[in-house]
PDB file of N, CA and C in Angstrom:
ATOM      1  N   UNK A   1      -4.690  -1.351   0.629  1.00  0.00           N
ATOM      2  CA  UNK A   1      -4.360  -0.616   1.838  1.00  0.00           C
ATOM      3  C   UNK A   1      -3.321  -1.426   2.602  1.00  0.00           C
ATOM      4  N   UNK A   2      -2.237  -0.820   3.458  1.00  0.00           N
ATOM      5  CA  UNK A   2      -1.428  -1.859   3.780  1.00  0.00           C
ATOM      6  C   UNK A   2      -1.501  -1.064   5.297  1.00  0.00           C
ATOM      7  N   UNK A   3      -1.805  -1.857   5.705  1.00  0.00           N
ATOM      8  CA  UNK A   3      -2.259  -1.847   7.527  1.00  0.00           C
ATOM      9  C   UNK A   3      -1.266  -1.560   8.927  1.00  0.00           C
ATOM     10  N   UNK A   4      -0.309  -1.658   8.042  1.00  0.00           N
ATOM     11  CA  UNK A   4       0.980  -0.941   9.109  1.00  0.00           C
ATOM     12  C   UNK A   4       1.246  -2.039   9.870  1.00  0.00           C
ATOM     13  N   UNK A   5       0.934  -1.610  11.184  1.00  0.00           N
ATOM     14  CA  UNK A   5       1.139  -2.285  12.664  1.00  0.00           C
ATOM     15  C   UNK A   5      -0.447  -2.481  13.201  1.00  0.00           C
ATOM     16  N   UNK A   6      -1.602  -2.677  13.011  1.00  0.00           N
ATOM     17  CA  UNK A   6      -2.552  -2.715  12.732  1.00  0.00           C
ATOM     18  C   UNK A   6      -2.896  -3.817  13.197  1.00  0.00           C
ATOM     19  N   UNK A   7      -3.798  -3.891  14.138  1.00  0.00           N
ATOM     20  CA  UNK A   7      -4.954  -5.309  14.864  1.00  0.00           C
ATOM     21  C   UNK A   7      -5.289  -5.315  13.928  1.00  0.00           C
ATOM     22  N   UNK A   8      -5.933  -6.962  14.064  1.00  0.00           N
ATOM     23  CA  UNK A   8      -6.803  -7.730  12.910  1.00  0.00           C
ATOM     24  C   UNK A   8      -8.124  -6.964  13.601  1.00  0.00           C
ATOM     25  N   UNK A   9      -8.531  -6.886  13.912  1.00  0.00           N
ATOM     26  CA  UNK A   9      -9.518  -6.127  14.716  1.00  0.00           C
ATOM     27  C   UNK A   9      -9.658  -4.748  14.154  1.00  0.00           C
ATOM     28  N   UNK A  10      -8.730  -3.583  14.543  1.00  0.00           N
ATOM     29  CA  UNK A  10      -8.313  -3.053  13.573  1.00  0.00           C
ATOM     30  C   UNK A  10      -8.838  -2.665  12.147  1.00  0.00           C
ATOM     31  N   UNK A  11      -7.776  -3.585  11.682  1.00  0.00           N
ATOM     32  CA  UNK A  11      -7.937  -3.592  10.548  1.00  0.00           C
ATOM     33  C   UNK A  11      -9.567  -4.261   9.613  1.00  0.00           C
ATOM     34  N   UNK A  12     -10.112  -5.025  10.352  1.00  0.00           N
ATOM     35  CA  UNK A  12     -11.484  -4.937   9.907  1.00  0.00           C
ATOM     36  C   UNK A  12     -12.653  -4.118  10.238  1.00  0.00           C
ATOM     37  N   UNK A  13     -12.127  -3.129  11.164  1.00  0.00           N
ATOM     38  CA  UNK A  13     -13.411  -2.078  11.726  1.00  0.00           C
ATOM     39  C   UNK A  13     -12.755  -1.007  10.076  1.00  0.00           C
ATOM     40  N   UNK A  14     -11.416  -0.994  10.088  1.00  0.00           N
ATOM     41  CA  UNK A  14     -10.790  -0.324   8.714  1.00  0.00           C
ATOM     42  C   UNK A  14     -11.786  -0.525   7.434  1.00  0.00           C
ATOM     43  N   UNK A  15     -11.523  -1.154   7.391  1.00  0.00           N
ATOM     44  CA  UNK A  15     -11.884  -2.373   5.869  1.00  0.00           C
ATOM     45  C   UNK A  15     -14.009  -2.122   6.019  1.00  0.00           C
ATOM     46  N   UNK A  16     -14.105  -2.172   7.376  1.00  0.00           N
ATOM     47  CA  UNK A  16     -16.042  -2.166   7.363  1.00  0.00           C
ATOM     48  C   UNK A  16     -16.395  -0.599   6.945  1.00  0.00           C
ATOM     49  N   UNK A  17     -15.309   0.083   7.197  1.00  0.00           N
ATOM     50  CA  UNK A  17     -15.543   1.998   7.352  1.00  0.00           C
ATOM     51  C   UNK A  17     -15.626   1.939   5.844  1.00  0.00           C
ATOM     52  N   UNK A  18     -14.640   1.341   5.163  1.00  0.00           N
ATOM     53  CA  UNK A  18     -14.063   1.849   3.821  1.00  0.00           C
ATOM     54  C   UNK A  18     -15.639   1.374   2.858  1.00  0.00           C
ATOM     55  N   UNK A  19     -15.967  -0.392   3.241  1.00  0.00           N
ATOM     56  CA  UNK A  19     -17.343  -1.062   2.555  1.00  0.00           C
ATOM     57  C   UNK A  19     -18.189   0.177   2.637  1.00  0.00           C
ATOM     58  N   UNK A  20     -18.731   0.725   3.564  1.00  0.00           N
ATOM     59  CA  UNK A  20     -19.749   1.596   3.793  1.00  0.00           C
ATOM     60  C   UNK A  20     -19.480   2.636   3.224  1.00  0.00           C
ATOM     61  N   UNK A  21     -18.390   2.855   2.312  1.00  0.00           N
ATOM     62  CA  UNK A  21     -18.944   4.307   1.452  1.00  0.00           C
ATOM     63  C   UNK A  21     -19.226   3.715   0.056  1.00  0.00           C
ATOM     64  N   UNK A  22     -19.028   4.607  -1.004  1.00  0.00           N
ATOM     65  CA  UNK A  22     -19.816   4.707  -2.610  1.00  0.00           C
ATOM     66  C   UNK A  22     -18.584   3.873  -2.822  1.00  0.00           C
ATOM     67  N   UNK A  23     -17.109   3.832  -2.858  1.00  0.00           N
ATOM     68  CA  UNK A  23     -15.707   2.990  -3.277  1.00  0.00           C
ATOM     69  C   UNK A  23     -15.922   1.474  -3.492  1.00  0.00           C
ATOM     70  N   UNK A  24     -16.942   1.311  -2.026  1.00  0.00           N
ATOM     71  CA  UNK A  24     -17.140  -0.189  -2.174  1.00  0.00           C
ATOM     72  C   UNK A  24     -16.304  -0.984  -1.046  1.00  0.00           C
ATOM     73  N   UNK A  25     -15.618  -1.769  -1.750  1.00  0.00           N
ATOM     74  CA  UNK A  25     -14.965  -2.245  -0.833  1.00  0.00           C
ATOM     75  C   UNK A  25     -12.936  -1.845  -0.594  1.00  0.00           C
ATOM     76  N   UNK A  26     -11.965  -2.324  -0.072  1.00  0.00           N
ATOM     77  CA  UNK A  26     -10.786  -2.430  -0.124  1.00  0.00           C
ATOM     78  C   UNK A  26      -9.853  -3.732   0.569  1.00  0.00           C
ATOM     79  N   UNK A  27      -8.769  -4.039   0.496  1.00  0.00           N
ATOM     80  CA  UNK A  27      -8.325  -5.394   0.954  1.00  0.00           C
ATOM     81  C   UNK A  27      -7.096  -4.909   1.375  1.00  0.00           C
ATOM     82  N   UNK A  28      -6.764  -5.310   2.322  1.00  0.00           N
ATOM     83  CA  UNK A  28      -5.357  -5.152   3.264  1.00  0.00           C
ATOM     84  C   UNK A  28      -4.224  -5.928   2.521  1.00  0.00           C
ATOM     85  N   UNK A  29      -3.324  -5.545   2.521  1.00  0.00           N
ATOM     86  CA  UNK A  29      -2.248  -6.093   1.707  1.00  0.00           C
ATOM     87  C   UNK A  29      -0.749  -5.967   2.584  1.00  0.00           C
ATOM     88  N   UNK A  30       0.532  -6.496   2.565  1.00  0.00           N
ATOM     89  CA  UNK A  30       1.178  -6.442   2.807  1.00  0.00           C
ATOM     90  C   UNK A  30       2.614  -6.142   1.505  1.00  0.00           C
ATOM     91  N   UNK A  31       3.673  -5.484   1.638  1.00  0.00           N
ATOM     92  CA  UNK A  31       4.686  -5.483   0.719  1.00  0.00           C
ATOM     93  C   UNK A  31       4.519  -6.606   0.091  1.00  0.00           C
ATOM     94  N   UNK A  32       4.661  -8.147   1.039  1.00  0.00           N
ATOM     95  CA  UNK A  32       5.021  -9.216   0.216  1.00  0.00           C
ATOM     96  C   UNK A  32       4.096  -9.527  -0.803  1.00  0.00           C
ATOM     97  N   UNK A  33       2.522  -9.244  -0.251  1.00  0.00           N
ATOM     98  CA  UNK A  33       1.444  -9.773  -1.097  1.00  0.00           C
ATOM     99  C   UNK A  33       2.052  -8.803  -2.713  1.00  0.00           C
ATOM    100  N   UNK A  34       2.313  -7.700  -2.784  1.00  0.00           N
ATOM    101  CA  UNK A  34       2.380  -7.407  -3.906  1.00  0.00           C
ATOM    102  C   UNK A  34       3.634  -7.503  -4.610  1.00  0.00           C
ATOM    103  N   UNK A  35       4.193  -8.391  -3.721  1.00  0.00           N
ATOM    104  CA  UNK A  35       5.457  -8.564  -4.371  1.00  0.00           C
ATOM    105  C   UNK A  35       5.201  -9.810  -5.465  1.00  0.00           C
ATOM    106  N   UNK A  36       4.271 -10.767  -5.203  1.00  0.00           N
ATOM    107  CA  UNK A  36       3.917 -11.749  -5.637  1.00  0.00           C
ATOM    108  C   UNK A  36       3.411 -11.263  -6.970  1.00  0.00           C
ATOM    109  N   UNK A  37       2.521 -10.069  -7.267  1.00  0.00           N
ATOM    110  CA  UNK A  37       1.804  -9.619  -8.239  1.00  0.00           C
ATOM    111  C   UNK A  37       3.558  -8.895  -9.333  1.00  0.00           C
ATOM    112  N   UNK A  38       4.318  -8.887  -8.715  1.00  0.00           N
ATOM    113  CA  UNK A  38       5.376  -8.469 -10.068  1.00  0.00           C
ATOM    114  C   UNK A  38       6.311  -9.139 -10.468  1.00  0.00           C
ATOM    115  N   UNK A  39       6.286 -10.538 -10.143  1.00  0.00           N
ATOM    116  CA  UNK A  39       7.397 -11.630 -10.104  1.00  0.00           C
ATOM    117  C   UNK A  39       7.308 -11.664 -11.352  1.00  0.00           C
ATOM    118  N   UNK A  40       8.041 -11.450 -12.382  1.00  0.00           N
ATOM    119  CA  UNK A  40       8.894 -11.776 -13.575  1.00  0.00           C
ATOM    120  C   UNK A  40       8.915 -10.441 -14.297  1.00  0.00           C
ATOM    121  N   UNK A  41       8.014  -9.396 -13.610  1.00  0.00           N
ATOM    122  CA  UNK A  41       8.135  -7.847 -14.001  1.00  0.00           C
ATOM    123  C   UNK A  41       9.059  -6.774 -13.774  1.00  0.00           C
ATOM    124  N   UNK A  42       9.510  -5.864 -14.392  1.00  0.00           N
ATOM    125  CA  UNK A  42      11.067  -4.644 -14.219  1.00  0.00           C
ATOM    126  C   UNK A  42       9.443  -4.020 -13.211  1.00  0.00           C
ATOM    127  N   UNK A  43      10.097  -3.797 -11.739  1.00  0.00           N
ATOM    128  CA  UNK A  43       9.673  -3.385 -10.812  1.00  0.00           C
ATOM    129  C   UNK A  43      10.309  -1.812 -11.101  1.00  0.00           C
ATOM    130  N   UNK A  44       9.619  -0.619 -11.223  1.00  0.00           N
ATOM    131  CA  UNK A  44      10.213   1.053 -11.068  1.00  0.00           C
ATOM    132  C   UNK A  44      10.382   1.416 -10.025  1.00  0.00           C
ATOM    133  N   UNK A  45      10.942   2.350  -9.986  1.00  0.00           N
ATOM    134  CA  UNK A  45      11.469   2.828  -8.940  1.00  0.00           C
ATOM    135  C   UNK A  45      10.032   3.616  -8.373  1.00  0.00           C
ATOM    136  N   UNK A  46       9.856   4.080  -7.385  1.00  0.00           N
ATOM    137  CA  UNK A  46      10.422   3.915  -6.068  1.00  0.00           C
ATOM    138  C   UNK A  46      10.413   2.257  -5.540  1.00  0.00           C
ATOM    139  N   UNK A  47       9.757   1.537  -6.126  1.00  0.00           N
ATOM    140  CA  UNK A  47       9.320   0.232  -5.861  1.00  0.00           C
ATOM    141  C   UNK A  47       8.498   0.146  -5.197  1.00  0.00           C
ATOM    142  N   UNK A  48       7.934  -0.656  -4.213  1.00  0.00           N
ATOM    143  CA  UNK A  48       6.204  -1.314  -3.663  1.00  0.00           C
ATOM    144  C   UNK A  48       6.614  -0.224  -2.316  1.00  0.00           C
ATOM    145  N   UNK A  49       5.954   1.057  -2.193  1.00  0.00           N
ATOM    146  CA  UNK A  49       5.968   1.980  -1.225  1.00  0.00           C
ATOM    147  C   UNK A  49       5.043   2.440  -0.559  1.00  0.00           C
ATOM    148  N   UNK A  50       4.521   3.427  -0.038  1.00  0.00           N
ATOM    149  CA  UNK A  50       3.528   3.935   0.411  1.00  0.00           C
ATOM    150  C   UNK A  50       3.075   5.184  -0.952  1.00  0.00           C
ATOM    151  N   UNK A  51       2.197   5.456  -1.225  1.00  0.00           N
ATOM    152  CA  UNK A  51       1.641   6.064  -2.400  1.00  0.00           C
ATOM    153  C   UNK A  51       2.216   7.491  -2.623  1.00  0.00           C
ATOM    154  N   UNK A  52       2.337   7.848  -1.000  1.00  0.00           N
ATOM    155  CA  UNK A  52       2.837   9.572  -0.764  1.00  0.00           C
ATOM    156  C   UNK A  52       4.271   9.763  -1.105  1.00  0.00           C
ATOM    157  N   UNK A  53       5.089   7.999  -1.543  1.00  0.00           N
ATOM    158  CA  UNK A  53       6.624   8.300  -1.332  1.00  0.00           C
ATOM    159  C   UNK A  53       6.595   7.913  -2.781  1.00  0.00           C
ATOM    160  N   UNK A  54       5.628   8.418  -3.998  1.00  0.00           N
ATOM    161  CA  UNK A  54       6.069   8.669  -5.688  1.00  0.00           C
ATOM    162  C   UNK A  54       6.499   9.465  -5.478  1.00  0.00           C
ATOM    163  N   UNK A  55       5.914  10.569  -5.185  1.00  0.00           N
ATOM    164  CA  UNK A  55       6.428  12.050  -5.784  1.00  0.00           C
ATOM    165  C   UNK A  55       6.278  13.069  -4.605  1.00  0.00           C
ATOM    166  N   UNK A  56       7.115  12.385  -3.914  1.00  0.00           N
ATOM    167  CA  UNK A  56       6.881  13.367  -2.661  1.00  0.00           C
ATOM    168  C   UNK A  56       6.499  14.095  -2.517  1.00  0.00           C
ATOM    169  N   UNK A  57       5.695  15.277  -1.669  1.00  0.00           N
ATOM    170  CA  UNK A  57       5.433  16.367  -1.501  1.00  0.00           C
ATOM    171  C   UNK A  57       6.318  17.171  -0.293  1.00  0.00           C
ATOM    172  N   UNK A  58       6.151  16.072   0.795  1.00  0.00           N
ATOM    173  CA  UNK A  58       7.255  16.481   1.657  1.00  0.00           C
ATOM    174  C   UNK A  58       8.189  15.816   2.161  1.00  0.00           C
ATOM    175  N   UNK A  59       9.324  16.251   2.500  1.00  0.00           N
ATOM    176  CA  UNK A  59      10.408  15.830   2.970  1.00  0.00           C
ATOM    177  C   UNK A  59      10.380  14.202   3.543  1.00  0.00           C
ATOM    178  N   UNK A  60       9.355  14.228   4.880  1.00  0.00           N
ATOM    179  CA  UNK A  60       9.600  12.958   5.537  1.00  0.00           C
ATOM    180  C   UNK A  60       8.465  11.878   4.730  1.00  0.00           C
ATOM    181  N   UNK A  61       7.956  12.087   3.457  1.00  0.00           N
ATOM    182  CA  UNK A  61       7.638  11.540   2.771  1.00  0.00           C
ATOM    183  C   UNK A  61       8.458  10.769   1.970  1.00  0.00           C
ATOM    184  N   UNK A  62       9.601  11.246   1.702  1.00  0.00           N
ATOM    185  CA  UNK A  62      10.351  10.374   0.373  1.00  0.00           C
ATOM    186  C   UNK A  62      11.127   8.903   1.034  1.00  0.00           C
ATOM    187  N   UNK A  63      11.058   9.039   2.426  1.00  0.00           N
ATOM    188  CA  UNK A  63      11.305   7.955   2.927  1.00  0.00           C
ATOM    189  C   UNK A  63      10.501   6.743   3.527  1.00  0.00           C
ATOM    190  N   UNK A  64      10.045   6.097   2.945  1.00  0.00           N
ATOM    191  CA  UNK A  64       8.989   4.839   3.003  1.00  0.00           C
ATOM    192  C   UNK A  64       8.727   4.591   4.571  1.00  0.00           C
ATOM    193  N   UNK A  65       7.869   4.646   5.461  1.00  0.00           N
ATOM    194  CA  UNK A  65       7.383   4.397   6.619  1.00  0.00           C
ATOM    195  C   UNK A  65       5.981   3.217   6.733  1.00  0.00           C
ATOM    196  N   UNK A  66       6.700   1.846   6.526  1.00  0.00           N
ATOM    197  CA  UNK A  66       5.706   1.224   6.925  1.00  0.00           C
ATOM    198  C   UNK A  66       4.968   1.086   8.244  1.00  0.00           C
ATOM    199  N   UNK A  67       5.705   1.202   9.288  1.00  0.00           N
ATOM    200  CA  UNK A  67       5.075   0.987  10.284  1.00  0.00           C
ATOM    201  C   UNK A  67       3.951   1.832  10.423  1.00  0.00           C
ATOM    202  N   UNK A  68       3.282   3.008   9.441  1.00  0.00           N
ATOM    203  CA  UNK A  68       1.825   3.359   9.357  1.00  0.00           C
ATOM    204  C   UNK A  68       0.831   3.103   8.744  1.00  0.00           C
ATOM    205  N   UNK A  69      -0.191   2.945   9.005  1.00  0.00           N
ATOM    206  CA  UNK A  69      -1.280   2.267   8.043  1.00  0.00           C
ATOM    207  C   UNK A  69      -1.362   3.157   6.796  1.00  0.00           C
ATOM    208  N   UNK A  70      -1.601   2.936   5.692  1.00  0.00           N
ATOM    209  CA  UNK A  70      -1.941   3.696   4.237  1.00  0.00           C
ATOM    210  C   UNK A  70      -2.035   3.047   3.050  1.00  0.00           C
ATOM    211  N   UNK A  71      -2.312   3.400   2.259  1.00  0.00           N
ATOM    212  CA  UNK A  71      -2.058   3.074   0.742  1.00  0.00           C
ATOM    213  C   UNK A  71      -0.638   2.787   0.185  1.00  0.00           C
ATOM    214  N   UNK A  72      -0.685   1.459  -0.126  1.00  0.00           N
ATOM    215  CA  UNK A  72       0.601   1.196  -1.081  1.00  0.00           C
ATOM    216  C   UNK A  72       0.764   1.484  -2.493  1.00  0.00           C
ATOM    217  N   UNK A  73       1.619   0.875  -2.552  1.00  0.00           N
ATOM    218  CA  UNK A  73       1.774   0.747  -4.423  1.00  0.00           C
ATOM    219  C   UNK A  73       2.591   0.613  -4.945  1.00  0.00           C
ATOM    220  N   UNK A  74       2.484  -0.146  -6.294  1.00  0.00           N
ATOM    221  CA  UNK A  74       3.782  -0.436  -6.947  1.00  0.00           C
ATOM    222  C   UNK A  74       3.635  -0.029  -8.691  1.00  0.00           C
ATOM    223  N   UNK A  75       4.559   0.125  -9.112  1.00  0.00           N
ATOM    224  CA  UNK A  75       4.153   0.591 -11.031  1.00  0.00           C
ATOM    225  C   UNK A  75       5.675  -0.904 -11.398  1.00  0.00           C
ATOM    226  N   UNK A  76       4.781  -1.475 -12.412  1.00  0.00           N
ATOM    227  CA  UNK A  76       5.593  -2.559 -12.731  1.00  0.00           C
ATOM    228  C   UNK A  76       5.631  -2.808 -14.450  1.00  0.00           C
ATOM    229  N   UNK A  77       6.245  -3.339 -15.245  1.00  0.00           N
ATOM    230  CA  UNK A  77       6.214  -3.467 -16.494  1.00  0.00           C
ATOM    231  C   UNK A  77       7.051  -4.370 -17.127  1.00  0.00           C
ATOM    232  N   UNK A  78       6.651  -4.901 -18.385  1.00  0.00           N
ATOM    233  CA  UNK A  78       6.702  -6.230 -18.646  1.00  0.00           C
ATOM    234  C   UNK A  78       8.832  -5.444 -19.335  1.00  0.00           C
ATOM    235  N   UNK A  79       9.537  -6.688 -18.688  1.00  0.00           N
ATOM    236  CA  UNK A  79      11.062  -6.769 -18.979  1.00  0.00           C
ATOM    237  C   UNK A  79      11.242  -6.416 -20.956  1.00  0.00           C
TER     238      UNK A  79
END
């Protein structure tokens, strides 16, 4: 989950909502943290985004908006 603009505060009442269902748990992440996870990998396009900006559905989707809290993601593969 990547926390946007998000209190640490926040972001752990986030993170306690998410523990308390059947999923389990989730961990806050930032671009950089997963940038670390593709270092020597062909990074795809769209690159480390918000989840809604793969395959857009709508318009002000295809343009990456971190400053909101959501789901990231990246698709990476060996060079």
């Amino acid at each position: 989950i990547h926390a946007g603009y998000l209190s640490t505060e926040d972001q752990a009442r986030a993170t306690g909502a998410y523990r308390s269902t059947n999923a389990g748990s989730i961990t806050t992440r930032t671009p950089a943290h997963l940038d670390v996870y593709t270092q020597g990998l062909e990074v795809l396009d769209p690159g480390i985004v918000p989840v809604q900006s793969w395959r857009p559905e709508f318009e002000e989707d295809a343009v990456p908006d971190f400053t909101k809290p959501g789901i990231i993601g990246v698709v990476a593969k060996a060079p």
